[in-house]
Protein backbone atom coordinates (compact mmCIF):
# COMPACT_ATOMS: atom_id res chain seq x y z
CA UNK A 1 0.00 0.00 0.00
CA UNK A 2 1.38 3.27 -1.01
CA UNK A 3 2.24 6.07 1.67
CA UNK A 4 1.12 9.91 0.96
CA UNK A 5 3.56 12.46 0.73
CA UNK A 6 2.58 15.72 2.30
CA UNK A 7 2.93 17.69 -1.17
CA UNK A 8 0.24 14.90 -2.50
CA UNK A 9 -1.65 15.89 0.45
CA UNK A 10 -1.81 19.57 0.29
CA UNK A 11 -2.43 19.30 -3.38
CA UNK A 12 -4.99 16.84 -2.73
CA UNK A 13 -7.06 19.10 0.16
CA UNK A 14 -6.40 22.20 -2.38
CA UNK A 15 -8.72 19.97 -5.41
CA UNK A 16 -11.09 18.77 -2.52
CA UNK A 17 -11.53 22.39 -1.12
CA UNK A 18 -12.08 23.52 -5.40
CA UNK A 19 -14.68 20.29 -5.89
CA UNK A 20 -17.32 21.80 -2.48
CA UNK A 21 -19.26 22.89 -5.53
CA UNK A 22 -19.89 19.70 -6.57
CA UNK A 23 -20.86 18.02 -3.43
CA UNK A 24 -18.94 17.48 0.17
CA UNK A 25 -16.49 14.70 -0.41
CA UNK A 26 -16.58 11.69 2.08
CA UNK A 27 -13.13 10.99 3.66
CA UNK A 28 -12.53 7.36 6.06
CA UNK A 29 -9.38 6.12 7.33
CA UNK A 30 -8.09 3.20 7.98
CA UNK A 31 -4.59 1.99 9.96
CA UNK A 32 -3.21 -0.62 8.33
CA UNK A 33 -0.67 -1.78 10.90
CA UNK A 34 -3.25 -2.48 12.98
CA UNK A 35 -5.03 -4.38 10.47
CA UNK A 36 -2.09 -6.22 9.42
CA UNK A 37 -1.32 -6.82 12.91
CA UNK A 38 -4.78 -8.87 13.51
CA UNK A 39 -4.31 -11.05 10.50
CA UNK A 40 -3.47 -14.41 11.91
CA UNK A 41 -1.06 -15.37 8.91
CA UNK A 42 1.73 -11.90 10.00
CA UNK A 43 2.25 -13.77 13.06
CA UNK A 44 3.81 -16.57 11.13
CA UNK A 45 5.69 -14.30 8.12
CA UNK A 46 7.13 -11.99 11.13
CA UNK A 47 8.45 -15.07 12.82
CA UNK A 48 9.77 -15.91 9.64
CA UNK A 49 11.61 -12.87 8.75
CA UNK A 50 12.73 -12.92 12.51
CA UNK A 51 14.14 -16.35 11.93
CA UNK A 52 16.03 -15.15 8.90
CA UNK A 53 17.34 -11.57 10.48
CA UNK A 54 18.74 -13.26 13.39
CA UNK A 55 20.52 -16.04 10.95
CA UNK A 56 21.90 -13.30 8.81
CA UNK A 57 23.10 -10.70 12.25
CA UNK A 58 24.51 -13.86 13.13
CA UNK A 59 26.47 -14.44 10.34
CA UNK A 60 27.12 -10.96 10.03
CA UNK A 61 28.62 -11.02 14.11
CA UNK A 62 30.63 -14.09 13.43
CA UNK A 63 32.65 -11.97 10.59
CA UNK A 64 32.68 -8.87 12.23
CA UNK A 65 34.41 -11.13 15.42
CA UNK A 66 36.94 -12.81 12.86
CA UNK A 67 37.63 -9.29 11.75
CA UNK A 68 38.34 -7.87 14.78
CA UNK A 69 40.72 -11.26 15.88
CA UNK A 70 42.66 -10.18 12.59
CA UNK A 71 42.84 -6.78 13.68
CA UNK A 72 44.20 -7.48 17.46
CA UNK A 73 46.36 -9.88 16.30
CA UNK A 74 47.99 -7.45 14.04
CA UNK A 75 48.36 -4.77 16.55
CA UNK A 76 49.82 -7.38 19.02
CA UNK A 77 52.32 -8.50 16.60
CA UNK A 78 52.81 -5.76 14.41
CA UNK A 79 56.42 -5.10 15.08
CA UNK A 80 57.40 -8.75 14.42
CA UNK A 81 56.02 -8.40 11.04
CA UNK A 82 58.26 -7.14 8.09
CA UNK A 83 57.28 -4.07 5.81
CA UNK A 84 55.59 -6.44 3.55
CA UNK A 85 53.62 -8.78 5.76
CA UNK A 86 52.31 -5.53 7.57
CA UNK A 87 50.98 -4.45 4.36
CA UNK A 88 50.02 -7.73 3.60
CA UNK A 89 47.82 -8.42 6.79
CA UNK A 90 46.37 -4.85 6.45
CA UNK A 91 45.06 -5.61 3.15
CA UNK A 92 43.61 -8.68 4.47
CA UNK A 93 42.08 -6.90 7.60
CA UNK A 94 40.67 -4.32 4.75
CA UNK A 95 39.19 -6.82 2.92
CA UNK A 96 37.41 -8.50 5.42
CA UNK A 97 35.97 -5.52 6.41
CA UNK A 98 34.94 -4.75 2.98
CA UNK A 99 33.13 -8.20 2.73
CA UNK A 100 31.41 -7.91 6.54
CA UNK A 101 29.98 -4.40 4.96
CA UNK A 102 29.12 -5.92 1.37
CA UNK A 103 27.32 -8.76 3.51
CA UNK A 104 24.99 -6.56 5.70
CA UNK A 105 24.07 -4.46 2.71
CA UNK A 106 23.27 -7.25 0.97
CA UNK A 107 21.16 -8.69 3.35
CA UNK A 108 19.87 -5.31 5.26
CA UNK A 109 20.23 -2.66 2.62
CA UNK A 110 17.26 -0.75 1.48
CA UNK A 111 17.37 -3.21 -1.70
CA UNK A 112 18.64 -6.03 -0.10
CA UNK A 113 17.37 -9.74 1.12
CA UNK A 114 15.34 -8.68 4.25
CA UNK A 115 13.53 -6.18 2.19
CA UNK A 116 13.01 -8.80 -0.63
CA UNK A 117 11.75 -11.31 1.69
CA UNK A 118 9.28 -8.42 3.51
CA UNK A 119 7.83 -7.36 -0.07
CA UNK A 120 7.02 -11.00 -0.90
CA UNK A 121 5.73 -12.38 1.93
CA UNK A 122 3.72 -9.68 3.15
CA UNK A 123 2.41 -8.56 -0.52
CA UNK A 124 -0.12 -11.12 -0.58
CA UNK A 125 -1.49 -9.62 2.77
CA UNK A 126 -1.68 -5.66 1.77
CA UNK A 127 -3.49 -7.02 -1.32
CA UNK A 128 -6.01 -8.16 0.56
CA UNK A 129 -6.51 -5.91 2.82
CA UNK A 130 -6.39 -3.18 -0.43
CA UNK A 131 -9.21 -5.39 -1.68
CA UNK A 132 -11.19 -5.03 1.58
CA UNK A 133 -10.98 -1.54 1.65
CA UNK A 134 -12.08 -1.01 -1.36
CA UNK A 135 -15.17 -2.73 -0.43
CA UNK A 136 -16.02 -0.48 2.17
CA UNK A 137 -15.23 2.05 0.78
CA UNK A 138 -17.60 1.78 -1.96
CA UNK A 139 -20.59 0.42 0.45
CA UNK A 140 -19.54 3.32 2.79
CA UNK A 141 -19.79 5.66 -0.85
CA UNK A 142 -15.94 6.81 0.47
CA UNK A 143 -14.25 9.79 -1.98
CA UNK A 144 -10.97 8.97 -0.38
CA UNK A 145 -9.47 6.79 2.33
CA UNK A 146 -6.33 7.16 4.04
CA UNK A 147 -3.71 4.83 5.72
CA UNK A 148 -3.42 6.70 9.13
CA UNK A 149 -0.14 4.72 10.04
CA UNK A 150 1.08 6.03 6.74
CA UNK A 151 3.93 8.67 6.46
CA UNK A 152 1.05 11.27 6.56
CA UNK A 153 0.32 12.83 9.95
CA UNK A 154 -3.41 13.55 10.83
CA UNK A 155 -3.63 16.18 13.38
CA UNK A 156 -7.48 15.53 13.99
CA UNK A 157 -9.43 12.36 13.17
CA UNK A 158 -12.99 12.03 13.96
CA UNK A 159 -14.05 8.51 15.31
CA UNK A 160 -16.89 8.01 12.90
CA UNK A 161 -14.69 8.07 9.74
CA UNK A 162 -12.50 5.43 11.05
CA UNK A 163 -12.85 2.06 8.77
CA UNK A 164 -10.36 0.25 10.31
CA UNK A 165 -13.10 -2.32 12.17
CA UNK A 166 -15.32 -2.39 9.35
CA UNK A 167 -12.11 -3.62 6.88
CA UNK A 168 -10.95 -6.10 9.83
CA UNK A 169 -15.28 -7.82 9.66
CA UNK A 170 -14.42 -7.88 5.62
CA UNK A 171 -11.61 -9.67 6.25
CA UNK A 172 -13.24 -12.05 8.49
CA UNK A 173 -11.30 -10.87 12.01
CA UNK A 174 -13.19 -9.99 14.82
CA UNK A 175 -13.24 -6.52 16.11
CA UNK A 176 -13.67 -5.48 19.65
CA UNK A 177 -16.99 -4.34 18.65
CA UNK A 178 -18.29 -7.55 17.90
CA UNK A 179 -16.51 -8.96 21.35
CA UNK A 180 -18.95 -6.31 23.39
């Protein structure tokens, strides 16, 4: 689900204020983390992508360590060492901690495998919950409805435009509503 940018937004209330001729425009909201949060299948995919994030910081520790060994082993002994195996064992030290920082950008870099594995396991989940709110918000006759855990601050919400129980009963969750 996209996020709103706050020039989107101000151009957006700017076109809504211009369209009062026209009719009042009906706004909802919705908070998607929260939804996502009561879908009984996140549970599993966050313990999932917990699993593999502790696998990969492990990893990740484990050559860090072996780095720093190299490193204190060097400064221990670097007088012993000629002009050459200095260099050499500096290059090495280098290296390694040229592959520990290729590693954790490849596995927690804005493009890399944790962000893969988010995007395709939790796809099939926003989709459906897209789908959801699209149903209310066409039996609700919505204009517009926003994702209030979004980027997009709302400094006032009124209760009554809040969709976020009526997409959870679409989904089939129950809502503290239907628990009173």
């Amino acid at each position: 689900m996209s996020r709103l940018s706050l020039p989107l937004v101000i151009a957006f209330f700017v076109v809504a204020g211009a369209g009062t001729s026209y009719g009042q425009q009906q706004l909802g909201y919705v908070d998607s983390e929260m939804i996502l949060s009561r879908l009984p299948e996140y549970t599993s995919i966050q313990q999932n992508l917990d699993r593999l994030t502790g696998e990969w910081q492990s990893e990740l520790d484990e050559q860090r360590s072996e780095v720093d060994r190299m490193f204190e082993e060097y400064q221990a002994r670097e007088l012993l060492y000629t002009n050459d195996e200095r260099k050499r064992r500096r290059e090495a030290i280098l290296q390694a901690e040229e592959e520990v920082e290729r590693l954790r950008i490849q596995n927690f870099g804005p493009q890399g495998e944790l962000f893969k594995e988010q995007q395709e396991l939790l796809a099939p989940l926003q989709e459906r919950i897209l789908e959801a709110v699209e149903i209310v918000a066409e039996r609700g006759a919505y204009d517009f409805v926003f994702d209030r855990s979004g980027d997009f601050l709302f400094l006032f919400v009124r209760a009554e435009h809040n969709l976020t129980d009526q997409v959870l009963e679409e989904l089939g969750i129950e809502t503290e509503r239907d628990m009173r």
